[in-house]
C-alpha atoms as a PDB file:
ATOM      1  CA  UNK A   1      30.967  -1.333-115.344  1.00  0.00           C
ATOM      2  CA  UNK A   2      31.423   1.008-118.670  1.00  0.00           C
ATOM      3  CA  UNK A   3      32.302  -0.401-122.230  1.00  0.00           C
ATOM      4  CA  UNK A   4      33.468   1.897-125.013  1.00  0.00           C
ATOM      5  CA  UNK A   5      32.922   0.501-128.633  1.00  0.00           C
ATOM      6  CA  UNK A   6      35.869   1.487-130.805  1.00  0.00           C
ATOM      7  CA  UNK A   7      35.822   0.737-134.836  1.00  0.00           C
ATOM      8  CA  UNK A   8      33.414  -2.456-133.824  1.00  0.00           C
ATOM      9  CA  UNK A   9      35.505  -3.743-130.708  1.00  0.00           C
ATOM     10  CA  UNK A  10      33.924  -3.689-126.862  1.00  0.00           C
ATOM     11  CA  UNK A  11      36.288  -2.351-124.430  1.00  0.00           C
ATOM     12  CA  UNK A  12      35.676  -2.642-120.749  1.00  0.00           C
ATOM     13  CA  UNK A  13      37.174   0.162-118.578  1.00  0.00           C
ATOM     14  CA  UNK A  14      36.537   1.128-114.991  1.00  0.00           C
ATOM     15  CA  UNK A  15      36.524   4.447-113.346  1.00  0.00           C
ATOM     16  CA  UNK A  16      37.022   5.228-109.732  1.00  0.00           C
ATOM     17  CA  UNK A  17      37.752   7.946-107.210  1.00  0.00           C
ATOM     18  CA  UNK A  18      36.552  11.866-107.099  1.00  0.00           C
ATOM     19  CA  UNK A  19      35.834  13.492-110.504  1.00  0.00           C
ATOM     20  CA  UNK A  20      37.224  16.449-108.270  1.00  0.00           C
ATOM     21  CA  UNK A  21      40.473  15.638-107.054  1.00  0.00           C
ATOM     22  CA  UNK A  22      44.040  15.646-108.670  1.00  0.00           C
ATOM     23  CA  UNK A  23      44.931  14.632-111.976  1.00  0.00           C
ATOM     24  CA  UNK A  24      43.810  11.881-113.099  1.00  0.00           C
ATOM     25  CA  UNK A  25      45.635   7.877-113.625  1.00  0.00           C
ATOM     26  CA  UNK A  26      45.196   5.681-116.538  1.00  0.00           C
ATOM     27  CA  UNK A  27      46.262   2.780-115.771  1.00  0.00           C
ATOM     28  CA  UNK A  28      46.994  -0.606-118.085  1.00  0.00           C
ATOM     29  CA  UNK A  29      47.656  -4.478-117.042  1.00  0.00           C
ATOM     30  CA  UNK A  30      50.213  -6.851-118.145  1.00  0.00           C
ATOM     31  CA  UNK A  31      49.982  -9.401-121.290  1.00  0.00           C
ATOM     32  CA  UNK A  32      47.434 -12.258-120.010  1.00  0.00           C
ATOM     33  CA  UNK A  33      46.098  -9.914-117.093  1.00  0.00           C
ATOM     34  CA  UNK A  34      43.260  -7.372-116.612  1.00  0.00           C
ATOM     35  CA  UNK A  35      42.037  -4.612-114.521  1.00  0.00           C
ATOM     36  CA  UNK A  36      41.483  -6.652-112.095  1.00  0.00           C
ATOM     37  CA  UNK A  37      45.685  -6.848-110.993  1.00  0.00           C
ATOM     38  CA  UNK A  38      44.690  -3.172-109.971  1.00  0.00           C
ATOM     39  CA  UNK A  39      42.080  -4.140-107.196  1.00  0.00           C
ATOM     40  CA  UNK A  40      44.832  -4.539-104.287  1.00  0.00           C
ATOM     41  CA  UNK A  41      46.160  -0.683-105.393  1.00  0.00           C
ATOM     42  CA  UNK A  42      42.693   0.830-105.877  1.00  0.00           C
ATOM     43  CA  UNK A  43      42.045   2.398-101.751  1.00  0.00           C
ATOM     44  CA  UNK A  44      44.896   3.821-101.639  1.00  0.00           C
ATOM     45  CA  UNK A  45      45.101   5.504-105.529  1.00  0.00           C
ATOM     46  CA  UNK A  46      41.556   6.884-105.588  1.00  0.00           C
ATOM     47  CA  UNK A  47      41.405   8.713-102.002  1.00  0.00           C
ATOM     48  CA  UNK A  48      42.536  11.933-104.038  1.00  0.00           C
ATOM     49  CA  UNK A  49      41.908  11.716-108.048  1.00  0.00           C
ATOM     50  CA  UNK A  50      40.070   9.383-110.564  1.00  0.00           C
ATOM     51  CA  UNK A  51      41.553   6.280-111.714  1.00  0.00           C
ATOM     52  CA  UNK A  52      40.641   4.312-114.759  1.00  0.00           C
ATOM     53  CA  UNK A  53      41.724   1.128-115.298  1.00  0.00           C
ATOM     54  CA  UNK A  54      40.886  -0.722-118.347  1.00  0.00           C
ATOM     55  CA  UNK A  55      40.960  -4.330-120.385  1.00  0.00           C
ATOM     56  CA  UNK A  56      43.383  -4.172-123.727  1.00  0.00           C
ATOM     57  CA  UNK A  57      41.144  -5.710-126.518  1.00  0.00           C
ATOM     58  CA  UNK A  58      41.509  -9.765-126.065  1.00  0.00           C
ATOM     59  CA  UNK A  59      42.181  -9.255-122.530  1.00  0.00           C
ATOM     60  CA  UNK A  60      39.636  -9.591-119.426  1.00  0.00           C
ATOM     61  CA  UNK A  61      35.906  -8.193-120.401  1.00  0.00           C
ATOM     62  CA  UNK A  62      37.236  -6.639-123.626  1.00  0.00           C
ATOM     63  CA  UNK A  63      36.016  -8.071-126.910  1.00  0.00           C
ATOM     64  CA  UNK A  64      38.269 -10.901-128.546  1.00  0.00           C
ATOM     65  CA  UNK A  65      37.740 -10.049-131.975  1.00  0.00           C
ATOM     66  CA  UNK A  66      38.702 -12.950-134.360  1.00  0.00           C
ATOM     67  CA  UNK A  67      40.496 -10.877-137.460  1.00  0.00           C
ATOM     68  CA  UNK A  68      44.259 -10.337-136.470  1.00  0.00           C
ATOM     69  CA  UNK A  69      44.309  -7.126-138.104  1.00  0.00           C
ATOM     70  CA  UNK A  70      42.271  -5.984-135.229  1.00  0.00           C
ATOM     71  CA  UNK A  71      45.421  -6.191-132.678  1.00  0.00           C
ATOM     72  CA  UNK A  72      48.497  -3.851-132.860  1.00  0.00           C
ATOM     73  CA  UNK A  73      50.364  -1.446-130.790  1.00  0.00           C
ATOM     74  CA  UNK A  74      48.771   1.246-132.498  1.00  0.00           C
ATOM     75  CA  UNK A  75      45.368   0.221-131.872  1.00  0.00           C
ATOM     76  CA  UNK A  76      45.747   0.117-127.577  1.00  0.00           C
ATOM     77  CA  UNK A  77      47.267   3.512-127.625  1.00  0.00           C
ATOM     78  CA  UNK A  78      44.019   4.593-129.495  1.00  0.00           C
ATOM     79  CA  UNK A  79      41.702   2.667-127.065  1.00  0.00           C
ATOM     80  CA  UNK A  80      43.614   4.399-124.756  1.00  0.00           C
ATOM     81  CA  UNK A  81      42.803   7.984-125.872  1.00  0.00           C
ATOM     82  CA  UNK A  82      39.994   6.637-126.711  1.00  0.00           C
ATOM     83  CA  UNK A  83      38.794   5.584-122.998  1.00  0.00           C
ATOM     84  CA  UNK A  84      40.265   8.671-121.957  1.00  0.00           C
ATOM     85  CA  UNK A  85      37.707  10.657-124.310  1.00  0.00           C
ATOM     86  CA  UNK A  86      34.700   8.699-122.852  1.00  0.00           C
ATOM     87  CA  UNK A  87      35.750   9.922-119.169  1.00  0.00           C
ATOM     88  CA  UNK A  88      35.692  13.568-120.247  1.00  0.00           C
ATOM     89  CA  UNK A  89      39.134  13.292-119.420  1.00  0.00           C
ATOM     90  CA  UNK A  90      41.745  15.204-121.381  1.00  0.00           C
ATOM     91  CA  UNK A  91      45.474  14.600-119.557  1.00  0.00           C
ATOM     92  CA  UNK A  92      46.218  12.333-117.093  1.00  0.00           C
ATOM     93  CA  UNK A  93      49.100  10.343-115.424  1.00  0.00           C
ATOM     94  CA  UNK A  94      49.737   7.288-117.605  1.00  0.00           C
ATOM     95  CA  UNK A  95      50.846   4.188-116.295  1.00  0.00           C
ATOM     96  CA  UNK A  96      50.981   0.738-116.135  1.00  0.00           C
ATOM     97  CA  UNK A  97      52.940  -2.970-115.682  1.00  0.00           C
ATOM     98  CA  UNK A  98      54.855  -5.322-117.926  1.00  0.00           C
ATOM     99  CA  UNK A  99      53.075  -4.667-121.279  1.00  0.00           C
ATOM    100  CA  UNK A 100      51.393  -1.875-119.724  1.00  0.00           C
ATOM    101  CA  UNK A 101      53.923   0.371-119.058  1.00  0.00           C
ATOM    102  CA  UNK A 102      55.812  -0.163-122.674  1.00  0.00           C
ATOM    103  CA  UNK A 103      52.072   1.202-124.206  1.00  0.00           C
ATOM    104  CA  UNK A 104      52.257   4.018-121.908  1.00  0.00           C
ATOM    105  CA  UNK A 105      55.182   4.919-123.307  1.00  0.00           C
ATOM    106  CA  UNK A 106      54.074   4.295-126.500  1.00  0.00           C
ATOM    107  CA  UNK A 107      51.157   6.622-125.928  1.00  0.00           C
ATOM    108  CA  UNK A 108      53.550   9.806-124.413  1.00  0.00           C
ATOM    109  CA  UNK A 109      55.227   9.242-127.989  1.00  0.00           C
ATOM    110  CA  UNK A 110      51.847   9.542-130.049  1.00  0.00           C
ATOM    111  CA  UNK A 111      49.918  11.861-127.427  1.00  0.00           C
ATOM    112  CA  UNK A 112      52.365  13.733-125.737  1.00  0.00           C
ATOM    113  CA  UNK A 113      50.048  16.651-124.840  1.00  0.00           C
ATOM    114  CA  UNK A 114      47.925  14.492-123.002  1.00  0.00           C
ATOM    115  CA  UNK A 115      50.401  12.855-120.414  1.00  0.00           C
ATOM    116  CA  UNK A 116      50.754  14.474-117.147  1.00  0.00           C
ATOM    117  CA  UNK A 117      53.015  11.965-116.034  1.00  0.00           C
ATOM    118  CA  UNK A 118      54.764   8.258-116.575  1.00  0.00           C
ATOM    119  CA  UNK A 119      54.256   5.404-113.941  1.00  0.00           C
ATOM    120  CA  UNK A 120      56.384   2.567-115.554  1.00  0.00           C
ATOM    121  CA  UNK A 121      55.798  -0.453-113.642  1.00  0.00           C
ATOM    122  CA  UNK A 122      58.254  -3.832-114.423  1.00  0.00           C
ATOM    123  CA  UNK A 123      58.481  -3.093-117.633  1.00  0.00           C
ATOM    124  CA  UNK A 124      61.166  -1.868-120.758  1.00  0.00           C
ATOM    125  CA  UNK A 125      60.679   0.431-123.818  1.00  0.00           C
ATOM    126  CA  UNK A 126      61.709  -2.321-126.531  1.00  0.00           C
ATOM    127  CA  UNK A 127      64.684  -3.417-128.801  1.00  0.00           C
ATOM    128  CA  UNK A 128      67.045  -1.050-130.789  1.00  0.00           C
ATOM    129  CA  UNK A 129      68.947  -3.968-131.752  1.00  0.00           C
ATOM    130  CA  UNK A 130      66.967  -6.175-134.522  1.00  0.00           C
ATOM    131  CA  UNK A 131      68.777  -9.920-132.957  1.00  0.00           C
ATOM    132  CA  UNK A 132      67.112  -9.128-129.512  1.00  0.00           C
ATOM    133  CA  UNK A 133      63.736  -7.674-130.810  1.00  0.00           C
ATOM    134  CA  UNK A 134      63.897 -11.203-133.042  1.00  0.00           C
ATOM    135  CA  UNK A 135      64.291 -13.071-129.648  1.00  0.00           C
ATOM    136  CA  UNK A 136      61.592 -11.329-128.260  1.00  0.00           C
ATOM    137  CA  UNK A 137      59.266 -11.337-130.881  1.00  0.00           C
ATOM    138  CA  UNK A 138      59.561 -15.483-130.840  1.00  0.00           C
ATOM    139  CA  UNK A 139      59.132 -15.122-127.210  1.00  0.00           C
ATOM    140  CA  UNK A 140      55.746 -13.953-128.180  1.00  0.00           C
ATOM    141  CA  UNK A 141      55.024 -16.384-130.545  1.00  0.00           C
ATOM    142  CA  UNK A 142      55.665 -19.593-128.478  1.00  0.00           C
ATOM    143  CA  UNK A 143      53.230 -17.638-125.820  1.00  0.00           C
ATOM    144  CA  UNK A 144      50.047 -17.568-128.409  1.00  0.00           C
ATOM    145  CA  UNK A 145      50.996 -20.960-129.841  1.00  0.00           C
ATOM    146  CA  UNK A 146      51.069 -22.618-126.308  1.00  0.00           C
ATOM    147  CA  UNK A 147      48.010 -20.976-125.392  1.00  0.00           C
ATOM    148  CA  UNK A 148      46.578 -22.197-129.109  1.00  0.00           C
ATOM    149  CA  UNK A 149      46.978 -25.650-127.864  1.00  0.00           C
ATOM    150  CA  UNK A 150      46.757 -25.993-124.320  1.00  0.00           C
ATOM    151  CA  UNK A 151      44.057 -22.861-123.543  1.00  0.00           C
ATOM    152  CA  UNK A 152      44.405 -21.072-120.265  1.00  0.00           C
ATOM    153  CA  UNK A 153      46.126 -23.648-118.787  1.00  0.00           C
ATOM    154  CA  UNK A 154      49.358 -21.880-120.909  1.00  0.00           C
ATOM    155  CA  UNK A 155      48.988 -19.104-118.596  1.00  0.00           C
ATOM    156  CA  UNK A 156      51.545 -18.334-116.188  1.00  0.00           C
ATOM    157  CA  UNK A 157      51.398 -18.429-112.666  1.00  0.00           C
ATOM    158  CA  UNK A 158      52.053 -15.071-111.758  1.00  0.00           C
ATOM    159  CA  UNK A 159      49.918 -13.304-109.568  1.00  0.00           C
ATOM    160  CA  UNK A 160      48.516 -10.643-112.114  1.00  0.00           C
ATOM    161  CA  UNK A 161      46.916 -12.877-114.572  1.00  0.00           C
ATOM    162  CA  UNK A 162      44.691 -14.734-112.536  1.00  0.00           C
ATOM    163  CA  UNK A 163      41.815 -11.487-113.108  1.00  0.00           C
ATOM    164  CA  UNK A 164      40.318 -13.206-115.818  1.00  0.00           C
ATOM    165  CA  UNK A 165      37.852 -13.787-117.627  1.00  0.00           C
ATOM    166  CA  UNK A 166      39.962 -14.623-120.727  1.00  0.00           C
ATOM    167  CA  UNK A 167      39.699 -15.906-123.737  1.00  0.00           C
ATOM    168  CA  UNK A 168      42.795 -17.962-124.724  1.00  0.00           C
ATOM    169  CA  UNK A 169      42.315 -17.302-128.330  1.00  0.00           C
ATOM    170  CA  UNK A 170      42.053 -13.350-128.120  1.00  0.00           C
ATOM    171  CA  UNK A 171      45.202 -13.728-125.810  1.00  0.00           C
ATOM    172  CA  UNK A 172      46.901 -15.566-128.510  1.00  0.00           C
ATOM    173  CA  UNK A 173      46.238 -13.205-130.897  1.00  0.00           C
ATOM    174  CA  UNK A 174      47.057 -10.077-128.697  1.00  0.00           C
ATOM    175  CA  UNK A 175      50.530 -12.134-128.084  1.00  0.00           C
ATOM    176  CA  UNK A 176      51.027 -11.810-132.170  1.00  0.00           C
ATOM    177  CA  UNK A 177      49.463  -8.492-132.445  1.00  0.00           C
ATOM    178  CA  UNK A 178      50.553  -6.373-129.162  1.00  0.00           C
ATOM    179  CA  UNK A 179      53.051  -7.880-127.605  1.00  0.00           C
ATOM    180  CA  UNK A 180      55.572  -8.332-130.400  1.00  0.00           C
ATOM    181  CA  UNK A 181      57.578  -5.359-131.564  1.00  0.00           C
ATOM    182  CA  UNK A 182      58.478  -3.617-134.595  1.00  0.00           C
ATOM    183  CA  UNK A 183      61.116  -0.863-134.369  1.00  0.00           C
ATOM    184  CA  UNK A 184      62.909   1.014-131.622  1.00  0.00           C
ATOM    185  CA  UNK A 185      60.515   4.419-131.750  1.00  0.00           C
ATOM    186  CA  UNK A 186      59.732   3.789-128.089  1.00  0.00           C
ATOM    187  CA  UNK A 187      63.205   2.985-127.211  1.00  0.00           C
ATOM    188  CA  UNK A 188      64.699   6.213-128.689  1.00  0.00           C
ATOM    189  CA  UNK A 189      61.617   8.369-127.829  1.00  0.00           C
ATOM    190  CA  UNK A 190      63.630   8.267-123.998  1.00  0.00           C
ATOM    191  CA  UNK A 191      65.551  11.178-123.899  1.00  0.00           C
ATOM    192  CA  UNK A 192      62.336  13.351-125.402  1.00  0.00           C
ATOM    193  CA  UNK A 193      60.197  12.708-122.227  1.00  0.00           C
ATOM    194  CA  UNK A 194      59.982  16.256-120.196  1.00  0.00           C
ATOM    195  CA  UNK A 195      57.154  14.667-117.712  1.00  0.00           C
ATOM    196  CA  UNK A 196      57.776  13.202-114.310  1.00  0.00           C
ATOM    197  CA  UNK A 197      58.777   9.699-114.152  1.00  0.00           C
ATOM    198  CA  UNK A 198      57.872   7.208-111.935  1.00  0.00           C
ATOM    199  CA  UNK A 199      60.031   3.899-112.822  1.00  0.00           C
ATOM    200  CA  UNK A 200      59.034   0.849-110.312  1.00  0.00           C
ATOM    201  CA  UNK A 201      60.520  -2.525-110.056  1.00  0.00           C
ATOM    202  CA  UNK A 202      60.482  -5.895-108.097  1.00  0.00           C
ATOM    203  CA  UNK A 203      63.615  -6.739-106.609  1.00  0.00           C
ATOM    204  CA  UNK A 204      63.573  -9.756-107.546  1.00  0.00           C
ATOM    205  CA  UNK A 205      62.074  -8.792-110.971  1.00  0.00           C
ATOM    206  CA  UNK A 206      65.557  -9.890-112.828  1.00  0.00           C
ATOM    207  CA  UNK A 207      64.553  -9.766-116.786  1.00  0.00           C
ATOM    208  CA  UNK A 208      63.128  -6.360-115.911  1.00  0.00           C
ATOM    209  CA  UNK A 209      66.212  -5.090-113.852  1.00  0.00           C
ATOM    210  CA  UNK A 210      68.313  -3.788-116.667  1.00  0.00           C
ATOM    211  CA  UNK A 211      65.681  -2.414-118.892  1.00  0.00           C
ATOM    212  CA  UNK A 212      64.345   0.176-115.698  1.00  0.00           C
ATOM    213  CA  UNK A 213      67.714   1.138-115.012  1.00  0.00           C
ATOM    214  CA  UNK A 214      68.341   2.029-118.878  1.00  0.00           C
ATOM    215  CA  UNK A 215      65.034   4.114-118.801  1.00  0.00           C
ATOM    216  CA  UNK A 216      66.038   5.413-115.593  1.00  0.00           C
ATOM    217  CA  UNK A 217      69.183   6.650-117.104  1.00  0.00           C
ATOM    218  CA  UNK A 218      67.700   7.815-120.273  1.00  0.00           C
ATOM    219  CA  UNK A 219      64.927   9.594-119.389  1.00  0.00           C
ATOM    220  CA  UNK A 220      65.705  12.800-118.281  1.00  0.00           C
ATOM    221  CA  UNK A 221      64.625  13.282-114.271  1.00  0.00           C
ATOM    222  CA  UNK A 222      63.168  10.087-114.021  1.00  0.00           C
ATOM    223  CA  UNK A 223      62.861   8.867-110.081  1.00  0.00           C
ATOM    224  CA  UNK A 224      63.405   4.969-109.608  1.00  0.00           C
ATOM    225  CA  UNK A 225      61.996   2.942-106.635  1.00  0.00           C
ATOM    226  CA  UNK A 226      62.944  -0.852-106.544  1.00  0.00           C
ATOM    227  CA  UNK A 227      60.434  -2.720-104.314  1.00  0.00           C
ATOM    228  CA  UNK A 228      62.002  -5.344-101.771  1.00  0.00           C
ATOM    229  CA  UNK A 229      60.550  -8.945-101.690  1.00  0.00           C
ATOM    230  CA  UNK A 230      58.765  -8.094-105.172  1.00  0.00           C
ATOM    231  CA  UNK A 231      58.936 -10.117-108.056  1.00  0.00           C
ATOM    232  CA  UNK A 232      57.336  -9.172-111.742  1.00  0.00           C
ATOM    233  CA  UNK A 233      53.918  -8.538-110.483  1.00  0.00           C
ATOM    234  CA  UNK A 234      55.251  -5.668-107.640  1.00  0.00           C
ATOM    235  CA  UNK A 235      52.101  -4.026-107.093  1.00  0.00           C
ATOM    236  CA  UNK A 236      50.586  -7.290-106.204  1.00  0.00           C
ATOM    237  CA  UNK A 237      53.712  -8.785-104.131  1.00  0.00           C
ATOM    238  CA  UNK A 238      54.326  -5.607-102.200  1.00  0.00           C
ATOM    239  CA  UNK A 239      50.817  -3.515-102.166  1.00  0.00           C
ATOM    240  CA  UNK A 240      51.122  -1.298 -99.476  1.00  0.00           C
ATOM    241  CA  UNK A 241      55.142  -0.254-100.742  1.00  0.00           C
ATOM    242  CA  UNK A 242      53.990  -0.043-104.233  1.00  0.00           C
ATOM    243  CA  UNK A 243      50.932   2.580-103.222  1.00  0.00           C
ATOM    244  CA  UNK A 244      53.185   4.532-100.677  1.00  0.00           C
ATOM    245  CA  UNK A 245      55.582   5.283-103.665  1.00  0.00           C
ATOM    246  CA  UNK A 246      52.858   5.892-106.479  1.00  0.00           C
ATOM    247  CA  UNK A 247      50.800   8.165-104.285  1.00  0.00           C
ATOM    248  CA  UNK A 248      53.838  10.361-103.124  1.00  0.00           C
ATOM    249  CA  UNK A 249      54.860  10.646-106.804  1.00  0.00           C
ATOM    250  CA  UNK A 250      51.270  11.572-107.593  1.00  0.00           C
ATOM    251  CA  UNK A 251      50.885  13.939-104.610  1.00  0.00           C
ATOM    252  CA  UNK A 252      53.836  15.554-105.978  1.00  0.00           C
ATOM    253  CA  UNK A 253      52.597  15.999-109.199  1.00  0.00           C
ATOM    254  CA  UNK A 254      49.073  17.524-108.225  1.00  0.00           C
END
């Protein structure tokens, strides 16, 4: 499989599917998974367009590098373009789960131009309020210090992270890096969005509930589908409902 080096930092990426066919996915895992969580998705997505699915940096067969200035929100949405640039790719459909899906939106609010459209997969666009981004932001914290001491046997048992390989020590520092938050940009960059929306959800997905029903609300024309029998991971839980939705929403795009 491809790896891009970016500023000194390997980044594994896969691409699938006709270089001829609709527009084109980008696609991005949860915290502690990989491109791998895609596999179960991957027939149905590519039958009509290229998909690339890639590793964030201390994730999967991306590079762990040990200097913590190395891991922000601002470098993903780089590797992003980035990985877009080496597939001679110039817009695409932008999606992804959990932590995935807040950098895609995160990447519509740097690159706008180059989003075709938002698949936002169990996930939320942040904080406005500084108490709850504090909560989360701890949340994060305890996750790299448990997997500082214990390795990958911190790692939850949630179908999507079991794609591996990982490092527990490039997870830890994505966890302080990535996953905690800064600022509401994301958050308030909602009502800006002018590209179809996709929002998906587990029903039984209950942190992530409320946050896709406020971006569901705040994003003008977004479309929301809410799996049955799905939990966090709904791509993985309910394959065959998750593809039917994300390739009629694509199919409506092209």
């Amino acid at each position: 499989m491809p790896h891009l080096e970016r500023d000194g930092v390997t980044l594994h990426y896969e691409l699938h599917g006709p270089p001829s066919g609709g527009t084109p996915l980008l696609l991005t895992h949860g915290y502690s998974a990989s491109s791998a969580m895609w596999r179960p998705n991957l027939p149905a997505l590519t039958g009509k367009r290229q998909v690339v699915a890639w590793d964030i940096r201390g994730h999967g067969r991306s590079a762990s590098p040990s200097d913590p200035a190395r891991y922000s929100e601002a470098a993903s949405v780089a590797d992003m373009a980035g990985i877009l640039d080496a597939c001679g790719i110039r817009r695409a459909a932008v999606g992804g789960l959990s932590l995935g899906g807040y950098l895609s939106l995160a990447f519509h609010l740097a690159h706008p131009t180059r989003v075709a459209a938002l698949l936002l997969c169990d996930t939320g666009p942040g904080f406005r309020q500084v108490d709850a981004r504090e909560r989360w932001n701890a949340f994060a914290v305890a996750r790299a210090e448990e997997l500082e001491r214990q390795g990958l046997a911190a790692l939850s048992t949630s179908p999507e992270v079991g794609g591996g390989p990982h490092d527990p020590n490039g997870l830890a520092l994505a966890a302080r890096g990535i996953l905690v938050q800064h600022d509401s940009r994301v958050l308030d960059s909602l009502p800006s969005i002018r590209v179809p929306t996709l929002i998906v959800v587990g029903e039984d997905d209950t942190p992530f509930r409320a946050a896709t029903e406020y971006m569901a609300a705040k994003i003008p024309g977004a479309t929301k589908c809410i799996l049955a029998g799905a939990g966090h991971a709904a791509n993985i839980d309910q394959p065959r409902a998750f593809d039917a939705a994300t390739t009629a929403f694509l199919e409506r795009l092209d």
